[in-house]
C-alpha atoms as a PDB file:
ATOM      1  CA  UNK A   1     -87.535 219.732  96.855  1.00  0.00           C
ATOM      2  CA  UNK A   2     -86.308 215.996  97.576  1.00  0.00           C
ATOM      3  CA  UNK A   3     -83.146 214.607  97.227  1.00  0.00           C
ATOM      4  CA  UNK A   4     -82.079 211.132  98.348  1.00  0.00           C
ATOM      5  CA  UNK A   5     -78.896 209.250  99.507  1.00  0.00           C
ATOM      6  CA  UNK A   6     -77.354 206.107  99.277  1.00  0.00           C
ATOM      7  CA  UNK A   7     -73.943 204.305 100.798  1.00  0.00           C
ATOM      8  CA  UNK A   8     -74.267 207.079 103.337  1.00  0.00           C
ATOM      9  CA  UNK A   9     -73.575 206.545 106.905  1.00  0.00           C
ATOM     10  CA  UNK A  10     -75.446 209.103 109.105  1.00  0.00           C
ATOM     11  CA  UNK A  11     -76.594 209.636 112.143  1.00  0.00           C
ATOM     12  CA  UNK A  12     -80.346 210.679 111.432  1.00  0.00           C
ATOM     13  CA  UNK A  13     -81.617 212.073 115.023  1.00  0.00           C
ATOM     14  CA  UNK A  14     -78.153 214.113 114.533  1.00  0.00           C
ATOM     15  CA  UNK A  15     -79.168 215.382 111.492  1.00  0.00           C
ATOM     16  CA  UNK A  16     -82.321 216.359 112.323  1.00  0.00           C
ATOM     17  CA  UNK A  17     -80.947 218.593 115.078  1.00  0.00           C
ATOM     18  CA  UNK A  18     -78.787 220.241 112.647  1.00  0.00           C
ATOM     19  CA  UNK A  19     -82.046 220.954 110.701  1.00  0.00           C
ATOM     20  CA  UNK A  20     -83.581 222.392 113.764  1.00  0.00           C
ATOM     21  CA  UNK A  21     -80.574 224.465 114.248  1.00  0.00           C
ATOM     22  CA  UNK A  22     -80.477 225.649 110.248  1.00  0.00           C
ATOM     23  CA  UNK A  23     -84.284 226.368 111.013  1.00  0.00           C
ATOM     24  CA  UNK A  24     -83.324 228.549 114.099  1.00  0.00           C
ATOM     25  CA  UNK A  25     -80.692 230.344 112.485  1.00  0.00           C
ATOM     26  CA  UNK A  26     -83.157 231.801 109.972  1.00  0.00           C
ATOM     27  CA  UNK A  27     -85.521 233.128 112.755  1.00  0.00           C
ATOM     28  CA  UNK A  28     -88.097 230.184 112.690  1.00  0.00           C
ATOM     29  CA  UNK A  29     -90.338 229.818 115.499  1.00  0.00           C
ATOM     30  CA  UNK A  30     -92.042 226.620 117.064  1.00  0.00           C
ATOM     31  CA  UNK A  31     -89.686 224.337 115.616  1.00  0.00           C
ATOM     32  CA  UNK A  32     -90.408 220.569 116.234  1.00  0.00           C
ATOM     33  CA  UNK A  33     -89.291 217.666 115.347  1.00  0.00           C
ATOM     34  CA  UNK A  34     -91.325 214.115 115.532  1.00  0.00           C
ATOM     35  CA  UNK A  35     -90.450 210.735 114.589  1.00  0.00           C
ATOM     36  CA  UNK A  36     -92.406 208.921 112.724  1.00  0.00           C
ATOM     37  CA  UNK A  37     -92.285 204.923 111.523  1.00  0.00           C
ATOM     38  CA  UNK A  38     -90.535 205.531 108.454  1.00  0.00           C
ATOM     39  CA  UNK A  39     -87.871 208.548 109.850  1.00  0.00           C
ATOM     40  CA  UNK A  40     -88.336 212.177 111.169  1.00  0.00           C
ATOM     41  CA  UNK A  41     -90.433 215.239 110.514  1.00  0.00           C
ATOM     42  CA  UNK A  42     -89.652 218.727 110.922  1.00  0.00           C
ATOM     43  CA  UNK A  43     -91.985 221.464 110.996  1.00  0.00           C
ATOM     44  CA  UNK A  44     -90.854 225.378 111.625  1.00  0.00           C
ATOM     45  CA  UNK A  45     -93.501 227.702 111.476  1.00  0.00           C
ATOM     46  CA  UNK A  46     -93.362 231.734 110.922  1.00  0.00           C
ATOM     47  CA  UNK A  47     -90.057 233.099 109.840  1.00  0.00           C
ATOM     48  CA  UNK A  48     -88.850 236.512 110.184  1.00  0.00           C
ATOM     49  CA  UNK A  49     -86.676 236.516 107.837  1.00  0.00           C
ATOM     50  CA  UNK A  50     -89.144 234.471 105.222  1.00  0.00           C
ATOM     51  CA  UNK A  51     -92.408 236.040 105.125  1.00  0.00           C
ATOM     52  CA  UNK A  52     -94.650 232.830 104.437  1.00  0.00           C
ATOM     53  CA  UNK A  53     -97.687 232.425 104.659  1.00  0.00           C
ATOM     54  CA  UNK A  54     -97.421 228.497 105.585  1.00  0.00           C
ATOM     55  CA  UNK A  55     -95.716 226.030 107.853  1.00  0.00           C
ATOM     56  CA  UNK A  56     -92.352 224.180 106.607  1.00  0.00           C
ATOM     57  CA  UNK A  57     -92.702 220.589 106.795  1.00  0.00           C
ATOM     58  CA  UNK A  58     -88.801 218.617 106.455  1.00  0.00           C
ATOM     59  CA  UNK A  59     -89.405 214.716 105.889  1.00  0.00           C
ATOM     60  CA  UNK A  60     -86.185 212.414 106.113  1.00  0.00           C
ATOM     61  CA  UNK A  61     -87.364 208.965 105.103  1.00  0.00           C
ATOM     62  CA  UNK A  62     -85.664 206.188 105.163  1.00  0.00           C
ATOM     63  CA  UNK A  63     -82.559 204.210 106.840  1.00  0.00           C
ATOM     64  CA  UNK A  64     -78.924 205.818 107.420  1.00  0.00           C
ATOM     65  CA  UNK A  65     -77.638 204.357 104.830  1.00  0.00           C
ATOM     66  CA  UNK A  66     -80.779 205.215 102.293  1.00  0.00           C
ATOM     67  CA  UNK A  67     -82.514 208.127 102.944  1.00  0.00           C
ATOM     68  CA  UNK A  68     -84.288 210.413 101.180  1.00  0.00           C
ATOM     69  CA  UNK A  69     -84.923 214.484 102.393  1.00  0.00           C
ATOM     70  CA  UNK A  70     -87.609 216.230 101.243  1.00  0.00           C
ATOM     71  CA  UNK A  71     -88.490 220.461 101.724  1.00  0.00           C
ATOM     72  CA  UNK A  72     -92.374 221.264 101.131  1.00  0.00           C
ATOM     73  CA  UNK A  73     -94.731 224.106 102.657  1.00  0.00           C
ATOM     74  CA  UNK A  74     -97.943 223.054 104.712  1.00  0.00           C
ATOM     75  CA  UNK A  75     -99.923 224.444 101.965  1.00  0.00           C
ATOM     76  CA  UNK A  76    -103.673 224.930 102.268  1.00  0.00           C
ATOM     77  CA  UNK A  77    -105.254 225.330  99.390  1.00  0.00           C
ATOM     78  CA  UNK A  78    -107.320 228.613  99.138  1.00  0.00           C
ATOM     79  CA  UNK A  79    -110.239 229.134  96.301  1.00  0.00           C
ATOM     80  CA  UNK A  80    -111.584 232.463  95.459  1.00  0.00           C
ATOM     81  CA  UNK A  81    -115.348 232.519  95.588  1.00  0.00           C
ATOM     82  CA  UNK A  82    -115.197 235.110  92.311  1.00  0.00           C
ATOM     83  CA  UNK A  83    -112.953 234.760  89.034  1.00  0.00           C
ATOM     84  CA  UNK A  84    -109.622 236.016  89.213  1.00  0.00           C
ATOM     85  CA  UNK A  85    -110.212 239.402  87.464  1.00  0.00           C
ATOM     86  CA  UNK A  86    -112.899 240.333  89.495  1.00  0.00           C
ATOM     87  CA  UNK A  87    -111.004 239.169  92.751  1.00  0.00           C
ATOM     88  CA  UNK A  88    -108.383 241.742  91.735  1.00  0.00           C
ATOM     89  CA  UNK A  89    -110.836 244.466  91.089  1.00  0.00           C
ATOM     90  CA  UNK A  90    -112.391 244.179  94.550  1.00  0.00           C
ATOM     91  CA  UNK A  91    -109.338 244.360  96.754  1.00  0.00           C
ATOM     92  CA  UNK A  92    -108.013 240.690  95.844  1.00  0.00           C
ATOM     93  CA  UNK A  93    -104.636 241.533  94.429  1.00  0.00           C
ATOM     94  CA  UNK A  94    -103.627 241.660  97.531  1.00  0.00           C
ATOM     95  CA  UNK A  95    -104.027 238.677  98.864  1.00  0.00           C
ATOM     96  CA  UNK A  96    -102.474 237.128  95.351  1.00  0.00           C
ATOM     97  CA  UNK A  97     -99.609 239.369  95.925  1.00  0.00           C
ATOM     98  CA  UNK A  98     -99.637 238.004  99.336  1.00  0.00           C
ATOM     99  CA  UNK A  99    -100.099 234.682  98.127  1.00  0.00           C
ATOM    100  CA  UNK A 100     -96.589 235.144  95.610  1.00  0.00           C
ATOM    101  CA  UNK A 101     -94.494 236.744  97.939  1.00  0.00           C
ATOM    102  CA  UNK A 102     -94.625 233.690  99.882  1.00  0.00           C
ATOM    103  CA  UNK A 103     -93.978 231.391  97.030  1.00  0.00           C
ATOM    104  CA  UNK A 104     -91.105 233.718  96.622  1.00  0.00           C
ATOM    105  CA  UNK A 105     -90.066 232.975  99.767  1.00  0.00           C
ATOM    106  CA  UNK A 106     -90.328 229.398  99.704  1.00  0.00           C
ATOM    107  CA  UNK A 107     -88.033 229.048  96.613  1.00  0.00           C
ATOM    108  CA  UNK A 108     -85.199 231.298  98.475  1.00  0.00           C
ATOM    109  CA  UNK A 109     -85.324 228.906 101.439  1.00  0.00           C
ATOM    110  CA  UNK A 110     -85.044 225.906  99.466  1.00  0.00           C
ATOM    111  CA  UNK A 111     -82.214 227.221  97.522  1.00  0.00           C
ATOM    112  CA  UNK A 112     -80.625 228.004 101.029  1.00  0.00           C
ATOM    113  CA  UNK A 113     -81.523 224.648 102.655  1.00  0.00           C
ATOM    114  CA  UNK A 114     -80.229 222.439  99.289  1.00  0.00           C
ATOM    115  CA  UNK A 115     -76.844 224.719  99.531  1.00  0.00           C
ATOM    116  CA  UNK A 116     -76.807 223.594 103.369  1.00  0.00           C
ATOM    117  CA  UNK A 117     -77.842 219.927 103.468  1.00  0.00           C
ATOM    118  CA  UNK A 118     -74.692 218.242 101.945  1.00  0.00           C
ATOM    119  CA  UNK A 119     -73.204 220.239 104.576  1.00  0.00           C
ATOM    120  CA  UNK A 120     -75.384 219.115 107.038  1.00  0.00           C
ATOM    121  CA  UNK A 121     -75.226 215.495 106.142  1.00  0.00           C
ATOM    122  CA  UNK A 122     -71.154 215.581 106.024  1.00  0.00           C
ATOM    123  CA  UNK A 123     -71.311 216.925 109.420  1.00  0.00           C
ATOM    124  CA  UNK A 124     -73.652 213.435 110.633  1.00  0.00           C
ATOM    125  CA  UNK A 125     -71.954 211.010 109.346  1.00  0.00           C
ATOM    126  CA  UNK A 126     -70.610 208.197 111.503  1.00  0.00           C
ATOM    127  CA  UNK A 127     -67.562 206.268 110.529  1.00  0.00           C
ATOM    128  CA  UNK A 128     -67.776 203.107 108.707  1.00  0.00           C
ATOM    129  CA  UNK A 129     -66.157 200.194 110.358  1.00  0.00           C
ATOM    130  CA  UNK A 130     -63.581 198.510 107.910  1.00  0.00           C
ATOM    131  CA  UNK A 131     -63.433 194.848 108.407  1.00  0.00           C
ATOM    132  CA  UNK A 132     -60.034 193.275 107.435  1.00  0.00           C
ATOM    133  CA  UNK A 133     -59.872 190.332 105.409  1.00  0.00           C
ATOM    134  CA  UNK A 134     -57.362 187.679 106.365  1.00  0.00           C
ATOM    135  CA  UNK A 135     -55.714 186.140 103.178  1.00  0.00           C
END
């Protein structure tokens, strides 16, 4: 999930601490956030609440005024030394059931987090100074 802004005013280390706060308020644990040259990153990792398998990884890009937001899971890409169907008959399913409860729970949190951001982004935003023009 990534959306972007524009003609926005925020405060970005502000909004990143309301991310960290939506993050704790769903049970994450070891929350951190780091900045980086181009914005912040946010990673949460195990959830009680979402049974994942993987990190979260939040990436705000960008300046105050034109920033982009982006939701994605620290996915590590697992092979399965055998074809799927005999995977499955030797005690695979499993771990693919495994495997799609977590996509499962991926797409519930960023349905949560895109109903929350706009929010979240409201909340950060500094005002914008309004310069008069003499006539």
């Amino acid at each position: 999930m990534q959306r972007n802004w524009k003609d926005t005013n925020v405060n970005l280390s502000n909004l990143v601490q309301k991310i960290i706060q939506f993050f704790e308020s769903k049970e994450f644990n070891n929350v951190t956030a780091l900045q980086t040259e181009t914005g912040y990153q946010v990673i949460a990792g195990d959830s009680k609440q979402y049974k994942m398998e993987n990190d979260v990884l939040v990436t705000i890009e960008g300046k105050p005024d034109d920033f982009a937001v982006s939701l994605t899971s620290c996915k590590v890409e697992k092979r399965f030394p055998l074809p799927l169907i005999l995977t499955s008959m030797f005690g695979g399913g499993y771990f693919l059931l495994k495997n799609l409860r977590s996509e499962e729970a991926m797409q519930k949190l960023q349905r949560d987090f895109a109903g929350r951001i706009d929010n979240m982004i409201a909340q950060t935003q500094e005002p914008t100074s309004q310069k008069k023009q003499e006539a």
